[in-house]
Protein backbone atom coordinates (compact mmCIF):
# COMPACT_ATOMS: atom_id res chain seq x y z
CA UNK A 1 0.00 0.00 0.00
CA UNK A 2 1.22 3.19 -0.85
CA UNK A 3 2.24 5.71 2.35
CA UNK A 4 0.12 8.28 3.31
CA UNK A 5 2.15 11.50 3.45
CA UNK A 6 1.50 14.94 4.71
CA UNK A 7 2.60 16.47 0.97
CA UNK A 8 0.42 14.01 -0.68
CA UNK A 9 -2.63 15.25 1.14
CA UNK A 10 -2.18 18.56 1.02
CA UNK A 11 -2.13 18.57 -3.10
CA UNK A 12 -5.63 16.38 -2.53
CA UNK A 13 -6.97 18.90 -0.33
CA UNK A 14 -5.86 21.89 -2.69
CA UNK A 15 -7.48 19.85 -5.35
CA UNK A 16 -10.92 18.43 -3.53
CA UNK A 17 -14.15 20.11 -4.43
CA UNK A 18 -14.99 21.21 -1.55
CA UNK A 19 -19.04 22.20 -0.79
CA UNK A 20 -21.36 24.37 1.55
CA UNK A 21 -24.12 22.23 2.40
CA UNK A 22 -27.29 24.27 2.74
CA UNK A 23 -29.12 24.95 5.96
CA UNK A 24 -31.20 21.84 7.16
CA UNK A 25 -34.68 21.84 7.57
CA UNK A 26 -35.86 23.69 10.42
CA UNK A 27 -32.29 25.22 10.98
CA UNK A 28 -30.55 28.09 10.28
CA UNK A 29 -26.86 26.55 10.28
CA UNK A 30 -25.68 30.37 10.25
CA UNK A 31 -23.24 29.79 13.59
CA UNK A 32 -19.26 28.50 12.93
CA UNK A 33 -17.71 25.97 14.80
CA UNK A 34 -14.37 24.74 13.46
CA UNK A 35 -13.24 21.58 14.08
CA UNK A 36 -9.39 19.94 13.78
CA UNK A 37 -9.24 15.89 12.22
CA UNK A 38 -6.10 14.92 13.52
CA UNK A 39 -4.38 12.17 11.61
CA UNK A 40 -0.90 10.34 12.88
CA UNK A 41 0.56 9.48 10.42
CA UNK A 42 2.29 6.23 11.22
CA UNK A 43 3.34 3.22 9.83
CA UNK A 44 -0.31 2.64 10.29
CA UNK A 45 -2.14 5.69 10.19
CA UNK A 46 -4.83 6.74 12.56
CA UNK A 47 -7.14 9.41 12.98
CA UNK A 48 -7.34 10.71 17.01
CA UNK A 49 -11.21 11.73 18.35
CA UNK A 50 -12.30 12.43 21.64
CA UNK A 51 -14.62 10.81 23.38
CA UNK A 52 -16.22 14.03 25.59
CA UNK A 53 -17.23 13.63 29.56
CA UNK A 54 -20.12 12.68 31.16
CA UNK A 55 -20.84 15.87 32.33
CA UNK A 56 -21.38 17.97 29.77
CA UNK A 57 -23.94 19.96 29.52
CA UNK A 58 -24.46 18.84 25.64
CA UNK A 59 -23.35 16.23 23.70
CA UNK A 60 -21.97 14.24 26.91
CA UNK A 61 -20.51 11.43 26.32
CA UNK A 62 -20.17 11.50 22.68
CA UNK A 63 -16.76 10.96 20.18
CA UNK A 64 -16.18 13.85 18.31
CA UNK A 65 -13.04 15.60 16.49
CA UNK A 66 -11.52 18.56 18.85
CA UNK A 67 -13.08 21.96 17.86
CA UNK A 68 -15.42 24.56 19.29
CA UNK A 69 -16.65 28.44 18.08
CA UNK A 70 -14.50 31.18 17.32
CA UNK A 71 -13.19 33.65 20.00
CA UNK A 72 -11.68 36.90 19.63
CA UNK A 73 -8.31 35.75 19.92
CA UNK A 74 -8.66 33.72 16.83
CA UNK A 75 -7.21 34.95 13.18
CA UNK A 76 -9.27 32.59 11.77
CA UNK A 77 -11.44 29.14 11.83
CA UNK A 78 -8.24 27.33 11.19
CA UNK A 79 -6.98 29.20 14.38
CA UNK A 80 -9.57 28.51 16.07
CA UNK A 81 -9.26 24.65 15.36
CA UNK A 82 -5.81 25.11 16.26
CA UNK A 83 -6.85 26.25 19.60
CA UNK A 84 -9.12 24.22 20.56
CA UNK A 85 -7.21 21.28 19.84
CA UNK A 86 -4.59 22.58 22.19
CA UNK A 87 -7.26 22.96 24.93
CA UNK A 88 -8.78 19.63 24.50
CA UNK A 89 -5.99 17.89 24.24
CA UNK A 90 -2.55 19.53 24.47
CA UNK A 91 -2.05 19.15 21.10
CA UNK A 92 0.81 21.49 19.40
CA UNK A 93 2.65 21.87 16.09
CA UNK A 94 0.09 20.13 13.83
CA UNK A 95 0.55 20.87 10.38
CA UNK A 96 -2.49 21.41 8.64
CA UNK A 97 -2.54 20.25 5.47
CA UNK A 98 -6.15 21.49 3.55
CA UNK A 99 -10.13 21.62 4.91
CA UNK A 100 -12.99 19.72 3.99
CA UNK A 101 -16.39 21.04 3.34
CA UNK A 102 -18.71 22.89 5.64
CA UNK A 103 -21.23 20.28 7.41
CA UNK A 104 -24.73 22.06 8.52
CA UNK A 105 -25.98 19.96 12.24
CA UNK A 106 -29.21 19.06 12.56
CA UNK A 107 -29.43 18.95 16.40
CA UNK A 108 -28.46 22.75 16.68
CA UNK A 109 -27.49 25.60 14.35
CA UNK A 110 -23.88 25.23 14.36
CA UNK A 111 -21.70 24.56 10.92
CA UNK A 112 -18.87 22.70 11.28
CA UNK A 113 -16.14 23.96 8.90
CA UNK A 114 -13.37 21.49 9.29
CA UNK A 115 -9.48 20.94 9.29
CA UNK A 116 -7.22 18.54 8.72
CA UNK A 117 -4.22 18.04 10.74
CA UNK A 118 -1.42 16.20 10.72
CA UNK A 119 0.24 15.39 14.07
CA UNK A 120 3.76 15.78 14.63
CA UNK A 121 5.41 12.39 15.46
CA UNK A 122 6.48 12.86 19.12
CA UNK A 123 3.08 14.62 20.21
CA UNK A 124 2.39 14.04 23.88
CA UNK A 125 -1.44 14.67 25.18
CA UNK A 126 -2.65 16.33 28.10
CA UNK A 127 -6.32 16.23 28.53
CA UNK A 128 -8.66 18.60 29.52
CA UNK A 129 -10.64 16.72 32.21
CA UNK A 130 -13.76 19.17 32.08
CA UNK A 131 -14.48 18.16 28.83
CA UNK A 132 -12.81 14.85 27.48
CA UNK A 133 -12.69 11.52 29.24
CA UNK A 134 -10.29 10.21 26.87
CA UNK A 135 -8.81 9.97 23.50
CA UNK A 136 -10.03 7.63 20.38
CA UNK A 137 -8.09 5.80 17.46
CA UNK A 138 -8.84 4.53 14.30
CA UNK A 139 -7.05 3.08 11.77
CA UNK A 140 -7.15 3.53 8.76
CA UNK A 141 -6.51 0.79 7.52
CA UNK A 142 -8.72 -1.02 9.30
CA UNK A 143 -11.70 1.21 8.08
CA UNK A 144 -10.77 0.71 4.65
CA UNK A 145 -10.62 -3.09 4.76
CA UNK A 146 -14.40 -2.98 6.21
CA UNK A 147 -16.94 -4.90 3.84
CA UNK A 148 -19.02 -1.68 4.29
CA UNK A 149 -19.84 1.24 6.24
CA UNK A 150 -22.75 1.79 8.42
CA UNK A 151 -25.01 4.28 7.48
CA UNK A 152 -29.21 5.67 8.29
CA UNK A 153 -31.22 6.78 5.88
CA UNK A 154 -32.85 10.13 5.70
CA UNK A 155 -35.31 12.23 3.59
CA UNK A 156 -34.33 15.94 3.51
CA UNK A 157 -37.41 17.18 2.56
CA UNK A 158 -35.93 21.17 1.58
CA UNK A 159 -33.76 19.30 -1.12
CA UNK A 160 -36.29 16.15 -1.87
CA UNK A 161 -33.56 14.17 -1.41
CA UNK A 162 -32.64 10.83 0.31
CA UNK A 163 -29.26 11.13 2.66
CA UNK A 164 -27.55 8.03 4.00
CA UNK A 165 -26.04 9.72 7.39
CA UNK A 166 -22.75 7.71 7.86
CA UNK A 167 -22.03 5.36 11.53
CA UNK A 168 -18.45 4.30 12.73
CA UNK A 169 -18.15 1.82 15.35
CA UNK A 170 -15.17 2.15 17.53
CA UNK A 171 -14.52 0.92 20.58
CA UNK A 172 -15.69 3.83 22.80
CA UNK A 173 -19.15 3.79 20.80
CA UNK A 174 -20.86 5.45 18.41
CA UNK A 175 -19.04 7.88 15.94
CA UNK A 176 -22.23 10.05 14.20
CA UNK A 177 -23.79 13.25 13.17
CA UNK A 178 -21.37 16.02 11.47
CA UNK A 179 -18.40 14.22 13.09
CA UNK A 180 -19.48 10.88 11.14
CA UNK A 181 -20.00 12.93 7.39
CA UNK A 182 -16.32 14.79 7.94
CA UNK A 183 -14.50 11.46 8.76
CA UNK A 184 -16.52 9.69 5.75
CA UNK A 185 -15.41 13.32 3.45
CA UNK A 186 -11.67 12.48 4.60
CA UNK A 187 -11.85 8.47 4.23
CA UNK A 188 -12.80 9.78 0.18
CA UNK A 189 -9.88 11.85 0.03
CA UNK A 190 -7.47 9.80 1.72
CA UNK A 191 -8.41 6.84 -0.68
CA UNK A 192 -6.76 7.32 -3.91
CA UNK A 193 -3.76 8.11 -2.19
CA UNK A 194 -3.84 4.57 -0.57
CA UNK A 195 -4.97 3.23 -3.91
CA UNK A 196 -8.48 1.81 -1.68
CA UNK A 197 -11.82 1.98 -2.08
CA UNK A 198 -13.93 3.51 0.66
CA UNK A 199 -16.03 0.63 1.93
CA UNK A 200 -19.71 1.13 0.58
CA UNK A 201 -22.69 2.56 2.71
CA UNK A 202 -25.22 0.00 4.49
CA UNK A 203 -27.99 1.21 6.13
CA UNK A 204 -30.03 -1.58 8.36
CA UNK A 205 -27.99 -1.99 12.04
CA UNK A 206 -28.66 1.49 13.53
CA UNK A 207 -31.17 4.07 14.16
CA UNK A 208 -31.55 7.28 14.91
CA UNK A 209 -32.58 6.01 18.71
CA UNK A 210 -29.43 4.53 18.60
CA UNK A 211 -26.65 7.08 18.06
CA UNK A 212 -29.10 9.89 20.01
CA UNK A 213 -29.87 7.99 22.99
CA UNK A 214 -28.28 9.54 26.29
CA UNK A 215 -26.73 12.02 23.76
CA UNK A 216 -29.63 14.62 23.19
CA UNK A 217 -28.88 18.69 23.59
């Protein structure tokens, strides 16, 4: 298998088509939240979620990338990912490489516009126990080599469209919801490069009372 290299994504990223998904129904998706995917890029590669605290007022409990809204100290989204990542998780140095395109929620009016990072090779973590219990890998490789990916179906009635909303297992639970559809948008960008296919969607396991329960805001 080819490697995956920092370069090599960075000319896919500069490349990708990236969109703005409209507003959902009944939602206004008109408030930024940027988000960092961090990818270590190892001899097996592996993207690094959080898996949030208990205590939260929203969204306890669930696996998400590092990322929150702007603040005034921020240049930019991308410095805002930056940040944040460094909050959640002590993260430092990550080279950014590219983003991916702008993912409307449906549970709130956040817009997640998101950034991928690439994590310097001797990164240590210190976690911010307030808000994340503890870190999550994936591999990449392991993802890829899945006979298929889990997915719900959907009709978005303001587009008359049917959606397939993507689901990752892992072994903290549950990977869904804007978090889920940026990972997927990487996985198709990371791909060629690996000379893979991204597994094909299967809806049929889950349900929406299964990635929401315990997890509504």
């Amino acid at each position: 298998m080819p490697e995956l290299t920092a370069e090599g994504l960075r000319a896919a990223l500069a490349s990708y088509d990236r969109q703005h998904w409209p507003a959902l129904p009944g939602r206004k998706n008109d408030v930024p939240a940027a988000i960092l995917l961090p990818l270590l890029l190892e001899r097996e590669p592996r993207a690094l979620f959080t898996k949030r605290t208990a205590t939260l007022r929203k969204h306890a409990g669930e696996i998400c990338f590092p990322g929150g809204r702007p603040d005034e100290v921020d240049e930019d989204l991308k410095a805002t990912a930056l940040r944040e990542a460094n909050e959640e998780v002590g993260l430092i140095d990550v080279c950014v490489v590219g983003q991916l395109s702008s993912i409307p929620l449906y549970t709130s009016d956040f817009r997640l516009e998101p950034f991928v990072g690439v994590v310097p090779k001797d990164a240590t973590f210190t976690l911010c126990a307030d808000e994340v219990d503890s870190l999550v890998f994936l591999s990449l490789d392991d993802v890829f080599s899945l006979p298929h990916l889990h997915c719900i179906d959907w009709f978005n009635p303001l587009t008359n469209e049917h959606r397939h909303a993507p689901v990752f297992e892992s072994p903290a639970g549950l990977i869904f919801g804007g978090t889920a559809y940026a990972f997927l948008e990487l996985l198709k960008v990371i791909a060629p490069l690996l000379a893979v296919s991204v597994p094909p969607l299967q809806a049929g396991r889950y349900q929406w009372s299964d990635v929401l329960a315990g997890n509504r805001s």
